[in-house]
N, C-alpha and C. Protein backbone atom coordinates (compact mmCIF):
# COMPACT_ATOMS: atom_id res chain seq x y z
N UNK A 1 96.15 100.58 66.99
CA UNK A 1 97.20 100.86 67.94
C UNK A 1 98.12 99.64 68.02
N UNK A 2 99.67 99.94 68.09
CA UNK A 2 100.46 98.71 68.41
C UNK A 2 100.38 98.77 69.70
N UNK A 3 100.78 97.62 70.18
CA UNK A 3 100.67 96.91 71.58
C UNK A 3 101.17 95.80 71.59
N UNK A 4 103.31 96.27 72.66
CA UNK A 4 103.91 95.31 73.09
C UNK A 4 103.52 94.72 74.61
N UNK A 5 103.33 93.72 74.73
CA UNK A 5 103.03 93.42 76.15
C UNK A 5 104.91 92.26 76.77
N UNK A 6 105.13 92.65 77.37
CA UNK A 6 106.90 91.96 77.26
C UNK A 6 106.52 91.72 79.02
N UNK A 7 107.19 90.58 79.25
CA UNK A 7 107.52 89.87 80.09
C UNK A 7 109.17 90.09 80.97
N UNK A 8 109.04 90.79 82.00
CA UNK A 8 110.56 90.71 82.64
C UNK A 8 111.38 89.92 83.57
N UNK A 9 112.11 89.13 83.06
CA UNK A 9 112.62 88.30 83.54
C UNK A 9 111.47 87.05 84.11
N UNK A 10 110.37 87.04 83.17
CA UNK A 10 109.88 86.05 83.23
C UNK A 10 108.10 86.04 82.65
N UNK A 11 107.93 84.79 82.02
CA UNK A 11 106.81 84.31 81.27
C UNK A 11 105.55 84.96 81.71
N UNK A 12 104.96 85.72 81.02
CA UNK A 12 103.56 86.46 81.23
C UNK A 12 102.44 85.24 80.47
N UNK A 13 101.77 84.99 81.47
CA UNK A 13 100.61 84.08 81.20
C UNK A 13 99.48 84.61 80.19
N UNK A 14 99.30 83.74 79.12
CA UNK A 14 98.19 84.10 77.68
C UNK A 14 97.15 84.60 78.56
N UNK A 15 96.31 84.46 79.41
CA UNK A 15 95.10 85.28 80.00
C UNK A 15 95.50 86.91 80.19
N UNK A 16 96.70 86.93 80.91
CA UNK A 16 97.14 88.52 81.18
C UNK A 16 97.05 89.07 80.44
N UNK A 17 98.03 88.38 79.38
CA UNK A 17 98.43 89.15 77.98
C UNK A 17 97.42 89.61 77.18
N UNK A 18 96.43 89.13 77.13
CA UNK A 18 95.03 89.08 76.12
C UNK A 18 94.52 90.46 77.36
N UNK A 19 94.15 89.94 77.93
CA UNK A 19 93.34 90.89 79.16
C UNK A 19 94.21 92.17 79.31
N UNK A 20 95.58 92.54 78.93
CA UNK A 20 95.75 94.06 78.87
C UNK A 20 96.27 94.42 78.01
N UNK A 21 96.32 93.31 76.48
CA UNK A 21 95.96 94.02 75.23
C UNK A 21 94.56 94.53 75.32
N UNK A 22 93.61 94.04 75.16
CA UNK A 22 92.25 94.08 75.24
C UNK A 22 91.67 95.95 76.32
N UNK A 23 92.45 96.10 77.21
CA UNK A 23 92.33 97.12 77.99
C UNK A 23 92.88 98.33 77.20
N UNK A 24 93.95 98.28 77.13
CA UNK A 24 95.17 99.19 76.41
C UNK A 24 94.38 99.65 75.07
N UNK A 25 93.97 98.83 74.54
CA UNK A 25 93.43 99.17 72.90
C UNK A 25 92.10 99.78 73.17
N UNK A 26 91.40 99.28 74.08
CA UNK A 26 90.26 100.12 74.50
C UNK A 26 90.13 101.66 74.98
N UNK A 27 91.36 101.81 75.65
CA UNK A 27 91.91 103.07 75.89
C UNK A 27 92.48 104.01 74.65
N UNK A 28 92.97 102.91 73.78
CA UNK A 28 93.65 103.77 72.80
C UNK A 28 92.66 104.24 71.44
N UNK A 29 91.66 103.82 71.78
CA UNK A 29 90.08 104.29 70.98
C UNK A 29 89.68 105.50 71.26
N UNK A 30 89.75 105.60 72.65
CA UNK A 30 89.48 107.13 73.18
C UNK A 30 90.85 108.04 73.23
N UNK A 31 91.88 107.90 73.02
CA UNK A 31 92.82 109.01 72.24
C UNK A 31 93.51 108.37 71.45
N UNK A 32 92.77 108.63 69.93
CA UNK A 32 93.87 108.48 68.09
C UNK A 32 94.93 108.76 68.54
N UNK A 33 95.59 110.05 68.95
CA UNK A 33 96.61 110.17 68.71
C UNK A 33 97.44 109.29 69.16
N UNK A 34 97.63 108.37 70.03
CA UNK A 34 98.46 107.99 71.20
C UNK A 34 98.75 106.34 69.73
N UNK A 35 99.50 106.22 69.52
CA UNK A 35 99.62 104.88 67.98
C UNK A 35 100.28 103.93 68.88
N UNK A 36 101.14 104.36 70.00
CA UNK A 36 102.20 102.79 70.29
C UNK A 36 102.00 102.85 71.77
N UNK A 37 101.54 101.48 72.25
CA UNK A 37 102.18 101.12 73.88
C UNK A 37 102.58 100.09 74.13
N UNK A 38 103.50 100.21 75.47
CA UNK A 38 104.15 99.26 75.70
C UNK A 38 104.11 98.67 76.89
N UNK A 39 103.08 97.52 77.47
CA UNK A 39 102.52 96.84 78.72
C UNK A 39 104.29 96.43 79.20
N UNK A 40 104.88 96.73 80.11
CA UNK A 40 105.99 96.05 81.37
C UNK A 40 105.35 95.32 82.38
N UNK A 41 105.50 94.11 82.38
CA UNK A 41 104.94 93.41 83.23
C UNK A 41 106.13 92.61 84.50
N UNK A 42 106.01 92.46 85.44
CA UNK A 42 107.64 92.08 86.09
C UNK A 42 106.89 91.86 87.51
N UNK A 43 108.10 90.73 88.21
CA UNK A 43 108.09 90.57 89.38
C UNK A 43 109.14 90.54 90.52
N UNK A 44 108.57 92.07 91.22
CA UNK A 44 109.57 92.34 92.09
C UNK A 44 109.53 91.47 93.54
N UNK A 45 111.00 90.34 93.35
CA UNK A 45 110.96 89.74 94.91
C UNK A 45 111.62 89.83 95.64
N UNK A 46 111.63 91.65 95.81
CA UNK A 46 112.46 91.78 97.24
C UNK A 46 111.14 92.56 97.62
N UNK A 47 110.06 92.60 97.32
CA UNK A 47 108.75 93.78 97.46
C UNK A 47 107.78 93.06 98.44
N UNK A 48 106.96 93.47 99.19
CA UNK A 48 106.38 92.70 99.60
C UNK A 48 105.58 91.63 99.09
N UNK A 49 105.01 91.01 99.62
CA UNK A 49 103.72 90.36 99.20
C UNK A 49 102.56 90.33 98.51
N UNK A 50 101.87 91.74 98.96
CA UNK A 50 100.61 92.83 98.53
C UNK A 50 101.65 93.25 97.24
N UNK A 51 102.62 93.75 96.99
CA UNK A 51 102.69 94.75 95.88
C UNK A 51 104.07 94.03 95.50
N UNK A 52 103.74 92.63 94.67
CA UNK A 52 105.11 91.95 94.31
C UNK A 52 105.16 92.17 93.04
N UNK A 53 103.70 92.13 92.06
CA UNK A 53 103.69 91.85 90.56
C UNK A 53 103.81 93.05 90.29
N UNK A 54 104.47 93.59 89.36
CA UNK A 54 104.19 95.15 88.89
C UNK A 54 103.99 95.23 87.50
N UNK A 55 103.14 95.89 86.68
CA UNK A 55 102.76 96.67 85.59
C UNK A 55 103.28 98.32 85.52
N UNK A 56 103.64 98.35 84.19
CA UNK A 56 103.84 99.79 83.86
C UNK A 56 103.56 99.60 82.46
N UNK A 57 102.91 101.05 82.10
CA UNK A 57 102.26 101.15 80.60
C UNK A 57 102.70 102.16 80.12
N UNK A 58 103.42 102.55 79.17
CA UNK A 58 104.10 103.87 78.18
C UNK A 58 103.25 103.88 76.97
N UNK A 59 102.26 104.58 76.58
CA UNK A 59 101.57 104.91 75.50
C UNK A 59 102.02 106.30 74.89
N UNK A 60 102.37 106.43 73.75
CA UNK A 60 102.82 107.52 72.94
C UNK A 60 102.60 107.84 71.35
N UNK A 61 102.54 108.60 71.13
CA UNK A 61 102.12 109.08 69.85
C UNK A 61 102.08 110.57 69.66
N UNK A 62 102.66 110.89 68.26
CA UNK A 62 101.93 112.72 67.97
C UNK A 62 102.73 113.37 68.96
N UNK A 63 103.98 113.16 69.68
CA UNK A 63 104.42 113.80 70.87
C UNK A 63 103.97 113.69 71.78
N UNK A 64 102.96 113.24 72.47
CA UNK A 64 102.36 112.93 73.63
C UNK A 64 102.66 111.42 74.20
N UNK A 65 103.16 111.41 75.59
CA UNK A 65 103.07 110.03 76.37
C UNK A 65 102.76 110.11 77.66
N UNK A 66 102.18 109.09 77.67
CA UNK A 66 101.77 108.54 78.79
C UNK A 66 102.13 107.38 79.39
N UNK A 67 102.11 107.63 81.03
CA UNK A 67 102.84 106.76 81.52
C UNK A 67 102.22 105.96 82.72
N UNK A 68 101.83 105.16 83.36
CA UNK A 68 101.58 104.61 84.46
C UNK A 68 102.23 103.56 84.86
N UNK A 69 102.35 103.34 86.19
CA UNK A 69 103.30 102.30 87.10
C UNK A 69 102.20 101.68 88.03
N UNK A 70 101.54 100.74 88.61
CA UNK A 70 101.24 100.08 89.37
C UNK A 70 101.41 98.40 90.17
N UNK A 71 101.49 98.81 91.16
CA UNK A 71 101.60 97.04 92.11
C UNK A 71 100.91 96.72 92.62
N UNK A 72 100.80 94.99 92.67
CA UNK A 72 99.78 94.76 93.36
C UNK A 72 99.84 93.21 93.75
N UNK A 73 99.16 92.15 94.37
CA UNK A 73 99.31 90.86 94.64
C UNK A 73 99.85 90.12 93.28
N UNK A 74 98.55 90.41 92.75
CA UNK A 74 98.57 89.70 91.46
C UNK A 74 98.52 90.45 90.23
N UNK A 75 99.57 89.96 88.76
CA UNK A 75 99.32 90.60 88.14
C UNK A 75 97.52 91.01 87.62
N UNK A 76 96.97 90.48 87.22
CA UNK A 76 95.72 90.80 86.89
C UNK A 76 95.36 91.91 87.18
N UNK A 77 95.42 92.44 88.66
CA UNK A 77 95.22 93.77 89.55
C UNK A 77 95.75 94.44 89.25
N UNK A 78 97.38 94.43 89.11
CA UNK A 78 97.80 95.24 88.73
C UNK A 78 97.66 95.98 87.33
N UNK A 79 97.49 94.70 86.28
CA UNK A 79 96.98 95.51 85.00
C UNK A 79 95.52 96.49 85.23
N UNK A 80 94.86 95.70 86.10
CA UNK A 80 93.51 97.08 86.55
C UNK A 80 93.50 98.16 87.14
N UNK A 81 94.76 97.97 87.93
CA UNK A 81 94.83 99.36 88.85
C UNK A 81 95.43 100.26 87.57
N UNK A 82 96.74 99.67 87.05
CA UNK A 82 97.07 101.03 86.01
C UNK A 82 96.25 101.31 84.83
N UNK A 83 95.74 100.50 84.38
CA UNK A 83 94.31 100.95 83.38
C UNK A 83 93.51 102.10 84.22
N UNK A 84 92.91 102.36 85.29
CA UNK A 84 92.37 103.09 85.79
C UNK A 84 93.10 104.55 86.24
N UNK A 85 94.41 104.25 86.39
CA UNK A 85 95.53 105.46 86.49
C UNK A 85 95.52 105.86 84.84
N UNK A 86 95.93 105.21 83.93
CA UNK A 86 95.30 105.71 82.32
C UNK A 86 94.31 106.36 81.62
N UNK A 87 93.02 105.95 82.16
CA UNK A 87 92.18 106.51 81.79
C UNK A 87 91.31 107.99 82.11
N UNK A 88 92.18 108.44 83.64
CA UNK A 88 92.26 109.88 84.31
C UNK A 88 93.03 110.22 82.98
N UNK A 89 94.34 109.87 82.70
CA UNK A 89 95.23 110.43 82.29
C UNK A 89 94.97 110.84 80.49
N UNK A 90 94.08 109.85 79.63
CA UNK A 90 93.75 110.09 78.70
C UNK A 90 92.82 110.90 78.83
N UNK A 91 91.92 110.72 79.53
CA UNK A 91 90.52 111.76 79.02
C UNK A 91 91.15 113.39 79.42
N UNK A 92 92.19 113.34 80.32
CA UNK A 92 92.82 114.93 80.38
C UNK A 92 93.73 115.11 79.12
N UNK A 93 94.49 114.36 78.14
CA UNK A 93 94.77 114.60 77.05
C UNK A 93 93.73 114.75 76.46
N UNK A 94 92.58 113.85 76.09
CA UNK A 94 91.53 114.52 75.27
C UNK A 94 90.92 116.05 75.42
N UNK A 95 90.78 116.65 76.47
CA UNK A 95 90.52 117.71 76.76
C UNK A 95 91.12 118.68 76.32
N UNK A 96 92.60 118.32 76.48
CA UNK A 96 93.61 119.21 75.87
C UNK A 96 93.42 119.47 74.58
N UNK A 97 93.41 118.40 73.95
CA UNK A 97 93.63 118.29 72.76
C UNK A 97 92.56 119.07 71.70
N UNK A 98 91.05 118.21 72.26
CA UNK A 98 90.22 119.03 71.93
C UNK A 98 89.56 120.92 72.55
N UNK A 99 90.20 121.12 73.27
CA UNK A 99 90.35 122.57 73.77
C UNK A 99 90.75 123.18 73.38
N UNK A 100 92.43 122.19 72.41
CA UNK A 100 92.86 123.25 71.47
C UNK A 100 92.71 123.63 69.92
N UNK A 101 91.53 122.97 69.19
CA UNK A 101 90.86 122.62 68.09
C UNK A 101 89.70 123.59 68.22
N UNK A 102 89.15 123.92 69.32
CA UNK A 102 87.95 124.37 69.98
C UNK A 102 88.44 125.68 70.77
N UNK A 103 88.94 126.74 70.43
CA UNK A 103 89.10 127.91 71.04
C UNK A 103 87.83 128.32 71.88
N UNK A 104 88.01 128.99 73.09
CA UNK A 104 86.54 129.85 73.24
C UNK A 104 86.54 131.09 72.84
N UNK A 105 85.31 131.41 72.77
CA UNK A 105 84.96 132.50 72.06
C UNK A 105 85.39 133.84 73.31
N UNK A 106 86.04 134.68 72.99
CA UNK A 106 86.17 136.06 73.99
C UNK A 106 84.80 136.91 74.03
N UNK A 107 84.42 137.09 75.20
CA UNK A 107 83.76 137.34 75.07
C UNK A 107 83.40 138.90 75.63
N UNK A 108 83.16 139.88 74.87
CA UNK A 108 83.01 141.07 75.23
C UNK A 108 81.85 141.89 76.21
N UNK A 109 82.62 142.36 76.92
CA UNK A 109 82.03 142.51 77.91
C UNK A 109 81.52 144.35 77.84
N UNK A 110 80.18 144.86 77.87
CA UNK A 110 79.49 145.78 77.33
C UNK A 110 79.70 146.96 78.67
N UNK A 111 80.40 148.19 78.06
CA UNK A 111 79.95 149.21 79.45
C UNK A 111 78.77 149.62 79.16
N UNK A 112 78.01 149.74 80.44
CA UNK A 112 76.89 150.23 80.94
C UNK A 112 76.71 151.37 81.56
């Protein structure tokens, strides 16, 4: 999987960066299809306090994307809170995906 991690309007610290490549690619193990994301990392300071750092993650591939937004004190959190908004969101693409590979069987129903 590619994985941009970009900094807005300002320097994302090597621990972050490693720590939600490292997340992102872990996620992107459990759905192939999804080939490119893109970590937004930014700090909003007109926001409060609690929810200044923000993360957003766009993963896409095969026609499918995915998207999450989260805030929080610190970035770190915030890369955890939207990893956890991701991973609802992949395993319901996997479902899809494999649901539609996997027809069910109709099943006939006998008069008596």
């Amino acid at each position: 999987m590619d994985i941009d991690v970009l900094g807005r309007k300002s320097s994302v610290p090597e621990e972050v960066r490693a720590r939600a490549r490292a997340k992102v690619a872990k996620l992107g193990r459990r759905a192939p299809v999804l080939e490119h994301a893109a970590v937004r990392l930014a700090e909003d300071r007109e926001a409060p306090a609690d929810g200044r750092h923000v993360c957003e993650v766009t993963m896409e591939g095969h026609g499918h994307v995915v998207r999450a937004k989260a805030q929080a004190a610190e970035l770190a959190v915030a890369v955890d809170l939207v990893i956890e908004k991701l991973e609802h969101q992949v395993e319901r693409l996997k479902g899809k995906l494999v649901g539609r590979s996997h027809p069910r069987k109709s099943r006939v129903l006998s008069k008596a």
